[in-house]
PDB file of N, CA and C in Angstrom:
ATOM      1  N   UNK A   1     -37.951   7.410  43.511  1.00  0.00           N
ATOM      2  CA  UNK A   1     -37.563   6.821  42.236  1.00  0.00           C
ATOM      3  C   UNK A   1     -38.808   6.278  41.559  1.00  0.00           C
ATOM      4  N   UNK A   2     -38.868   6.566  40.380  1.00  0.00           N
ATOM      5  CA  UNK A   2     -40.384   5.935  39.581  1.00  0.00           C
ATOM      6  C   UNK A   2     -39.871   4.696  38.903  1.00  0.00           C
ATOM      7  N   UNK A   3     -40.916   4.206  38.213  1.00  0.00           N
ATOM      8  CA  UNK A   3     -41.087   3.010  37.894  1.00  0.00           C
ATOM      9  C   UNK A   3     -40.949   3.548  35.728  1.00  0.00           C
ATOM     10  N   UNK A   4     -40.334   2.271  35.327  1.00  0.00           N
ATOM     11  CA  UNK A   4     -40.103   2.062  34.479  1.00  0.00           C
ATOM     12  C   UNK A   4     -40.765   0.774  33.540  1.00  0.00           C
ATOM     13  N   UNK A   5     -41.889   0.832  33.028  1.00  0.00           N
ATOM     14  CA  UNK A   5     -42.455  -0.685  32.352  1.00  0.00           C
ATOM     15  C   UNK A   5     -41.877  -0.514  30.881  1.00  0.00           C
ATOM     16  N   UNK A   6     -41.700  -1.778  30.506  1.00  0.00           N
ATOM     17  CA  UNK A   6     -41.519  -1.964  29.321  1.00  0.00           C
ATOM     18  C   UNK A   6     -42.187  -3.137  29.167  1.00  0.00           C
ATOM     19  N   UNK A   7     -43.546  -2.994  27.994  1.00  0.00           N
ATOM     20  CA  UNK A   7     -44.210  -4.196  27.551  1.00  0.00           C
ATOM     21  C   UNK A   7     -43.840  -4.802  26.535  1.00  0.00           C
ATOM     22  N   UNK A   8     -43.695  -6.059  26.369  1.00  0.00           N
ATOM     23  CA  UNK A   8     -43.589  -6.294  24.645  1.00  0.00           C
ATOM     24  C   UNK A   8     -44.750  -7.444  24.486  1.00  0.00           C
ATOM     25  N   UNK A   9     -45.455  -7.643  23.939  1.00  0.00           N
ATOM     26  CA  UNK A   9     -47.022  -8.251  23.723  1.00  0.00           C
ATOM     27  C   UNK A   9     -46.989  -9.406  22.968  1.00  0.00           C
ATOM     28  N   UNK A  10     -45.879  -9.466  21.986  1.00  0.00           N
ATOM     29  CA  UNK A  10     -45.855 -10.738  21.415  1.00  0.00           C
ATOM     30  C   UNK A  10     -44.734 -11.074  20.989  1.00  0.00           C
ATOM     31  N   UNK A  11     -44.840 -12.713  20.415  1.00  0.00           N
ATOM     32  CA  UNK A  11     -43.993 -13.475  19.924  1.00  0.00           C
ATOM     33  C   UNK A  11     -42.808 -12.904  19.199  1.00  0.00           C
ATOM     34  N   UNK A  12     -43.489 -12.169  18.639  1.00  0.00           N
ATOM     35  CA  UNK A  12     -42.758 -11.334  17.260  1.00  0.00           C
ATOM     36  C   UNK A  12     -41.740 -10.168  17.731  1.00  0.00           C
ATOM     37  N   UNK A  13     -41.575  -9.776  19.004  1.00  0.00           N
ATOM     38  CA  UNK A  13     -41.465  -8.816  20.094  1.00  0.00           C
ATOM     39  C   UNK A  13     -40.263  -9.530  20.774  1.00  0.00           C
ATOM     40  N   UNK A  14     -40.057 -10.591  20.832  1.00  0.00           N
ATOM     41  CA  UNK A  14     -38.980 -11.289  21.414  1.00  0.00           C
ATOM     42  C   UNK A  14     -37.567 -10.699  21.488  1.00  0.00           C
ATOM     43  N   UNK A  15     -37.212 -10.559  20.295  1.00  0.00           N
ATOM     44  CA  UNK A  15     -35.968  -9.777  20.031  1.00  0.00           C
ATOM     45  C   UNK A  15     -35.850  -9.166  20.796  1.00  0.00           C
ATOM     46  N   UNK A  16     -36.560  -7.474  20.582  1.00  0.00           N
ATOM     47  CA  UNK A  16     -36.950  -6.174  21.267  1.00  0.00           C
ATOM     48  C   UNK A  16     -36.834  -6.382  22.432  1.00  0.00           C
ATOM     49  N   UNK A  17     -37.366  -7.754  23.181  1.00  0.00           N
ATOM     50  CA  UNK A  17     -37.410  -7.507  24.642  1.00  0.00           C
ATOM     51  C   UNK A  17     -35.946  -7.874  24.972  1.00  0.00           C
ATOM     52  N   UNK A  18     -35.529  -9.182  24.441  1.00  0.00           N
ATOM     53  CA  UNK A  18     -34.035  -9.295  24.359  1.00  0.00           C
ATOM     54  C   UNK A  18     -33.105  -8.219  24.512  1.00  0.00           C
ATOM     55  N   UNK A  19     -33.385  -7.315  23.846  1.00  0.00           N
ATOM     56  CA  UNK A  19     -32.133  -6.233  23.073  1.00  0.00           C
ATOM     57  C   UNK A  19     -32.487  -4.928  24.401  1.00  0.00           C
ATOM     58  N   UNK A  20     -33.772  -4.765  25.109  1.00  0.00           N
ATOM     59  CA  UNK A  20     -33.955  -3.754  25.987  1.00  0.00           C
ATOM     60  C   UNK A  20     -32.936  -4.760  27.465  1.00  0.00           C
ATOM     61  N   UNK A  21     -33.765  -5.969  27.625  1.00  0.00           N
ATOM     62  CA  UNK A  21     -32.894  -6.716  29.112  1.00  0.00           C
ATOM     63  C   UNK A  21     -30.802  -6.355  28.792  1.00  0.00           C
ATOM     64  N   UNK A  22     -30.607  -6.541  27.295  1.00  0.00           N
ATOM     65  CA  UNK A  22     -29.056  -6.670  27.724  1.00  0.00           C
ATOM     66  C   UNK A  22     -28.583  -5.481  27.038  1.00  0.00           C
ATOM     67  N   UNK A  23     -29.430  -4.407  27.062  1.00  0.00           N
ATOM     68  CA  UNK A  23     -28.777  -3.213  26.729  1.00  0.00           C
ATOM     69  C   UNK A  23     -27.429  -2.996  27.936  1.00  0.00           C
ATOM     70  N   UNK A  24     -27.958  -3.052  29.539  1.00  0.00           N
ATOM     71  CA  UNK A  24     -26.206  -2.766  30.597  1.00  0.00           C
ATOM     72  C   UNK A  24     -25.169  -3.585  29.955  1.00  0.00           C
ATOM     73  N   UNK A  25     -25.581  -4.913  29.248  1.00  0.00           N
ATOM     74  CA  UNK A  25     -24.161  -6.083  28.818  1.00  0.00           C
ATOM     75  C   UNK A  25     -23.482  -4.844  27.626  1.00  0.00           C
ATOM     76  N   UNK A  26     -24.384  -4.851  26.826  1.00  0.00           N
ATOM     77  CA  UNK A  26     -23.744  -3.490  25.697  1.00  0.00           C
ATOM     78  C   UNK A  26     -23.261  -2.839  26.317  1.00  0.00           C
ATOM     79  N   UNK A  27     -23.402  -2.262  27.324  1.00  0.00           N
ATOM     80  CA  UNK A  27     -22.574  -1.118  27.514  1.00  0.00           C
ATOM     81  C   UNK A  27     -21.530  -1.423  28.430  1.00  0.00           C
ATOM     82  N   UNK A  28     -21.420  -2.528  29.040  1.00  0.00           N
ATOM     83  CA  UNK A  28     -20.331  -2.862  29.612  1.00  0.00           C
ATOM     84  C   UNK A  28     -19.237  -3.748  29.031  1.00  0.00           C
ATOM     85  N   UNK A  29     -19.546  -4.079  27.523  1.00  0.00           N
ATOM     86  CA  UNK A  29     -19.063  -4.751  26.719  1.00  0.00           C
ATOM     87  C   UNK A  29     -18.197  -4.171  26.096  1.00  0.00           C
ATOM     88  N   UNK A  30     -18.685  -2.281  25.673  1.00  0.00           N
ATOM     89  CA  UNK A  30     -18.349  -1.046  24.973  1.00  0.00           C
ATOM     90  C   UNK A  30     -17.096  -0.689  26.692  1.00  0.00           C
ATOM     91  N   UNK A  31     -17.647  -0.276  27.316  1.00  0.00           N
ATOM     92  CA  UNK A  31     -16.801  -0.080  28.140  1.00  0.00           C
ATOM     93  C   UNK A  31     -15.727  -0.728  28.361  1.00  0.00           C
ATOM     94  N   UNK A  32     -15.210  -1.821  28.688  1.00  0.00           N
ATOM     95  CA  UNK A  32     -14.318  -2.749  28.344  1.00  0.00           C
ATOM     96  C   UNK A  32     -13.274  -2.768  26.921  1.00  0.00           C
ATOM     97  N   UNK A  33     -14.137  -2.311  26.101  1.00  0.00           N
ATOM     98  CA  UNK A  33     -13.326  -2.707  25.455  1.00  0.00           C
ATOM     99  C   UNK A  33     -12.026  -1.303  25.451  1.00  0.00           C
ATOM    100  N   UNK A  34     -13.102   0.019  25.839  1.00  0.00           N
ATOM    101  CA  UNK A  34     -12.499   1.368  25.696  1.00  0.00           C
ATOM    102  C   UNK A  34     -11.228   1.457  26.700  1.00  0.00           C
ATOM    103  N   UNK A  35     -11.958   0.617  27.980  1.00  0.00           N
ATOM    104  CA  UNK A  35     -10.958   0.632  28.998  1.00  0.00           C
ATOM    105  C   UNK A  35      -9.375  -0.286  28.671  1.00  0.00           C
ATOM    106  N   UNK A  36      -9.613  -1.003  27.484  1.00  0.00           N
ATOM    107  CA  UNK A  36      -8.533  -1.875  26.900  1.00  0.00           C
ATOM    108  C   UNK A  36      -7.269  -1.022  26.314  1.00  0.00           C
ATOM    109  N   UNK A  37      -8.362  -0.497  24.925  1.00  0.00           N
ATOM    110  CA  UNK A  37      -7.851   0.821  24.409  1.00  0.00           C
ATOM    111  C   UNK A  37      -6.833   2.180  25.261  1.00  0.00           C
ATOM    112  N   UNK A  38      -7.819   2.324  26.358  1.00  0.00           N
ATOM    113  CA  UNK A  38      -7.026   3.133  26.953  1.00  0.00           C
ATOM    114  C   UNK A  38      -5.691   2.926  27.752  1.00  0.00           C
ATOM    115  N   UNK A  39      -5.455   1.164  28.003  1.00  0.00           N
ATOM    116  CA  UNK A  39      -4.553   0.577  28.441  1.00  0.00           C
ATOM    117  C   UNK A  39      -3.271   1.004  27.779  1.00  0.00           C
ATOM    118  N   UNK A  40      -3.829   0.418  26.113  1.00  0.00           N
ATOM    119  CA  UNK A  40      -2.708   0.332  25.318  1.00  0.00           C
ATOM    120  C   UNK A  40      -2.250   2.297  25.188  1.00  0.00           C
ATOM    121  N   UNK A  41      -2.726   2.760  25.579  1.00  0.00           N
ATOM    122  CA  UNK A  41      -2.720   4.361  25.458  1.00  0.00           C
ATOM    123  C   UNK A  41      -2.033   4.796  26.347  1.00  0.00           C
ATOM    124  N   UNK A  42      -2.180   4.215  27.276  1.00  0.00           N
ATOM    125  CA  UNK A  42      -1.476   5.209  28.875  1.00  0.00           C
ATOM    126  C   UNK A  42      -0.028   4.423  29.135  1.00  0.00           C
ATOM    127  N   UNK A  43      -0.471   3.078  28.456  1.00  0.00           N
ATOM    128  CA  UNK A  43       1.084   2.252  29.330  1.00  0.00           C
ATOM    129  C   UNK A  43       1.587   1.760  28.402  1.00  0.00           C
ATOM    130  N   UNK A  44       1.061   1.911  26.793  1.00  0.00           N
ATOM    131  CA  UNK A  44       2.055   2.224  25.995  1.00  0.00           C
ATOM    132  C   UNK A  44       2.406  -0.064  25.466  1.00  0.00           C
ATOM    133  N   UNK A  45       1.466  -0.311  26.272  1.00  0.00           N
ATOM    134  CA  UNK A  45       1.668  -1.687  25.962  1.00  0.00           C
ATOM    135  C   UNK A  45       0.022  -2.201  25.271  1.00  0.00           C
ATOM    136  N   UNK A  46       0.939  -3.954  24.511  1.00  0.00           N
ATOM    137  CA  UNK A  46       0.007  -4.441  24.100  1.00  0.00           C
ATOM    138  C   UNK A  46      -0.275  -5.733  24.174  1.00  0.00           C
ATOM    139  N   UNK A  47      -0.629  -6.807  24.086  1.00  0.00           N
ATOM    140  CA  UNK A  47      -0.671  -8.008  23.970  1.00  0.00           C
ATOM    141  C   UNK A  47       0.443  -8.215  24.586  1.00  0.00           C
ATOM    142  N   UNK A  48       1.505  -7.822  25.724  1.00  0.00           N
ATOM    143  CA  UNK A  48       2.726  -8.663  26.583  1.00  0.00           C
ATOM    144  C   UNK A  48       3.733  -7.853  25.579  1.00  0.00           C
ATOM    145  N   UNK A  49       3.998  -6.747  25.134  1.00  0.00           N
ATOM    146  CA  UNK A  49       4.695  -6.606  24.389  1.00  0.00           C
ATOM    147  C   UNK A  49       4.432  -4.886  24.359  1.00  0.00           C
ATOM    148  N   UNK A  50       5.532  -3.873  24.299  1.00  0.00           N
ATOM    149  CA  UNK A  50       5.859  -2.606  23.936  1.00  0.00           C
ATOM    150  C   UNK A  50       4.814  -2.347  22.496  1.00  0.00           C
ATOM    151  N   UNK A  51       3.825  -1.327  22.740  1.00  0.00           N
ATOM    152  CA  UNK A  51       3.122  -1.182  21.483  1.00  0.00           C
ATOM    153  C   UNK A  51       3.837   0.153  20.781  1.00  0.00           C
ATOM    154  N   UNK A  52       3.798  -0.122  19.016  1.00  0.00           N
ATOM    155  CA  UNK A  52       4.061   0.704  18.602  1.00  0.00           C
ATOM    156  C   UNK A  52       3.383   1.917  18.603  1.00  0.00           C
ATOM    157  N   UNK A  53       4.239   2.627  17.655  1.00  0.00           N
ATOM    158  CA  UNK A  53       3.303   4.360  18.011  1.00  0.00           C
ATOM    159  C   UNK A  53       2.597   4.024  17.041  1.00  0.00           C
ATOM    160  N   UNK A  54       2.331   3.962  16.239  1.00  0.00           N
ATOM    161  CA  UNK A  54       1.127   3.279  15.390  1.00  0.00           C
ATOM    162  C   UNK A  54       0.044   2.737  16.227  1.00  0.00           C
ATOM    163  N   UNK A  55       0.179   1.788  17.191  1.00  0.00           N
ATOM    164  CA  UNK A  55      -0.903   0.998  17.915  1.00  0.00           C
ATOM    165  C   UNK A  55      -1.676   1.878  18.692  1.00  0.00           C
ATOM    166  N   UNK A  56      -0.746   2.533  19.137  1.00  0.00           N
ATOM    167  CA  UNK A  56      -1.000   3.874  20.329  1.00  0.00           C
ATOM    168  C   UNK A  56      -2.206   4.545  19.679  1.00  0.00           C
ATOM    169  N   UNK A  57      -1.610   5.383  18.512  1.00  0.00           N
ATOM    170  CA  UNK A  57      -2.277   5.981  17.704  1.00  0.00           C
ATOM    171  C   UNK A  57      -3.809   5.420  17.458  1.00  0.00           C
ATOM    172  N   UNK A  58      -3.272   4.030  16.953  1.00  0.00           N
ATOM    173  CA  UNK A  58      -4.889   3.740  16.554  1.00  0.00           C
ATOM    174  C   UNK A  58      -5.857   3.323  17.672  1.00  0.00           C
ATOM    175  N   UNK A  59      -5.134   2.837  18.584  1.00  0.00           N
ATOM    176  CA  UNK A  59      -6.064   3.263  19.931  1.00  0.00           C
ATOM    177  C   UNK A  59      -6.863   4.035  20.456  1.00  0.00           C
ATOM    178  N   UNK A  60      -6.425   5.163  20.091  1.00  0.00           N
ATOM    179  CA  UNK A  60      -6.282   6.409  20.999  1.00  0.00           C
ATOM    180  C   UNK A  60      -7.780   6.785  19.797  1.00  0.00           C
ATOM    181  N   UNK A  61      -7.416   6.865  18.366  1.00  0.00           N
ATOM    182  CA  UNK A  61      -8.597   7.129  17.233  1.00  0.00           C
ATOM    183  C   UNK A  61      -9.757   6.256  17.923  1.00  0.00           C
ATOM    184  N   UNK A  62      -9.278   5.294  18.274  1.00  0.00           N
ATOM    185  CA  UNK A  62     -10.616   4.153  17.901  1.00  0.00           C
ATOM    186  C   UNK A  62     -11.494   4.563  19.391  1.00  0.00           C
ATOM    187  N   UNK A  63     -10.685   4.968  19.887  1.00  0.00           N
ATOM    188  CA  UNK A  63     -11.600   5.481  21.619  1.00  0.00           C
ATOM    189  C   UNK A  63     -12.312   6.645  21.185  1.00  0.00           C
ATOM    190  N   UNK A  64     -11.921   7.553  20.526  1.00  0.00           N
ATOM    191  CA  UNK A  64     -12.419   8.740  19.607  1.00  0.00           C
ATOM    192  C   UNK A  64     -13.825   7.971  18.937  1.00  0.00           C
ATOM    193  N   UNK A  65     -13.340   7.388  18.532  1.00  0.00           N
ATOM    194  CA  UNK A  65     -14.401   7.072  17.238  1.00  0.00           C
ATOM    195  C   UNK A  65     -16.044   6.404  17.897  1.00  0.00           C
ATOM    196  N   UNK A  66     -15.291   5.475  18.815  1.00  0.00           N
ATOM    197  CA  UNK A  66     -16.139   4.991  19.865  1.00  0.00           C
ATOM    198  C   UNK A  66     -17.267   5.698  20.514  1.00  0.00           C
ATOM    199  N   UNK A  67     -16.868   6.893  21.366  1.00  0.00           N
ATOM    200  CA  UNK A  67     -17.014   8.137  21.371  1.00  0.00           C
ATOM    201  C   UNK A  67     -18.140   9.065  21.087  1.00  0.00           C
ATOM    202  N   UNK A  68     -17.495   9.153  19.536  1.00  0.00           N
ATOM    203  CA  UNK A  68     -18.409   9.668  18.505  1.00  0.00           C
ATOM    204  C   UNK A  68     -19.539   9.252  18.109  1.00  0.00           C
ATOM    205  N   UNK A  69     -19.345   7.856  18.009  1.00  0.00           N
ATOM    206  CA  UNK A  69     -20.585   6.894  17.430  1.00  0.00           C
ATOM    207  C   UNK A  69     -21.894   6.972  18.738  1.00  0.00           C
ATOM    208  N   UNK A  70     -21.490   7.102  19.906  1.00  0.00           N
ATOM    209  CA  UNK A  70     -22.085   7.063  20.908  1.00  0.00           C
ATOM    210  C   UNK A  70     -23.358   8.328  21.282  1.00  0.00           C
ATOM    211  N   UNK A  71     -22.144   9.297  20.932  1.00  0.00           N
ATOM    212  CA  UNK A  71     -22.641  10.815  20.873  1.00  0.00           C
ATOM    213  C   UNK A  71     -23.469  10.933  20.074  1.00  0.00           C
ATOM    214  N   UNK A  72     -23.568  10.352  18.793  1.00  0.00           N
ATOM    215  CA  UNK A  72     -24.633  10.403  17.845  1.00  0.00           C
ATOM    216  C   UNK A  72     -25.938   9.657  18.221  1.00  0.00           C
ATOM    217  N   UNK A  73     -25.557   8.846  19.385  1.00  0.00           N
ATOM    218  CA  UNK A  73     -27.105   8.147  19.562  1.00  0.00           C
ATOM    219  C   UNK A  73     -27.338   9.149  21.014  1.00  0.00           C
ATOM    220  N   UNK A  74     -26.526   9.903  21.198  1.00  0.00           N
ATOM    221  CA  UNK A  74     -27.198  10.535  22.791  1.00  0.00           C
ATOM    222  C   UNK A  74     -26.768   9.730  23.989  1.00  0.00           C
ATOM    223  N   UNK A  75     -25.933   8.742  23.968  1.00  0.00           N
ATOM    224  CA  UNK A  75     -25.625   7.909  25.074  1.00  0.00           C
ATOM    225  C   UNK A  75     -23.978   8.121  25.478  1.00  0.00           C
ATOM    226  N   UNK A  76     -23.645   7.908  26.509  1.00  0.00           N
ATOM    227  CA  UNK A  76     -22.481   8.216  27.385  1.00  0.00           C
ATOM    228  C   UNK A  76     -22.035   6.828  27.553  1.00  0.00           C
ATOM    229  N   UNK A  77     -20.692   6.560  27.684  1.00  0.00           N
ATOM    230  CA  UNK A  77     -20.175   5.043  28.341  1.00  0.00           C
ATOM    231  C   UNK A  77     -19.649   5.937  29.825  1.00  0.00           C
ATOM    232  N   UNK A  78     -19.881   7.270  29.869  1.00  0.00           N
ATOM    233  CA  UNK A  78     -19.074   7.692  31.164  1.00  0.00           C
ATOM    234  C   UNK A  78     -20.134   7.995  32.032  1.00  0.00           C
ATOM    235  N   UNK A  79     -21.433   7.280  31.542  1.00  0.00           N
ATOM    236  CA  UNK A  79     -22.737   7.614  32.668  1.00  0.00           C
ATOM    237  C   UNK A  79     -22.942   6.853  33.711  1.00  0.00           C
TER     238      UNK A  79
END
């Protein structure tokens, strides 16, 4: 396995280094939420309560969409 550095040199760089350390929280944040989505999808429930087919529906889009947005940057939540 090789090695991976990431430098960031200054003050101004802070962010950047921020945003590289909690890139796994992003994606386990994204994951979560899909795995929610897919709740309301498979078992048809929502908040303690029978979801409509509407909810279903927009579930089911928004995992799509999720998805999509992902695919456009080249990244997987199923990696």
């Amino acid at each position: 396995m090789g090695k991976i550095i990431l430098e960031f040199d200054s003050f101004e760089e802070k962010d950047d280094a921020r945003d590289a350390l909690d890139g796994y929280k992003w994606k386990l944040a994204v994951w979560d939420l899909d795995q929610h989505l897919r709740s309301v999808v498979k078992y048809g429930s929502y908040e303690n309560r029978q979801a409509t087919t509407e909810e279903m529906d927009f579930a089911d889009k928004l995992r799509e969409e999720i998805r999509d947005i992902l695919n456009g940057y080249g990244i997987s939540i199923e990696d």
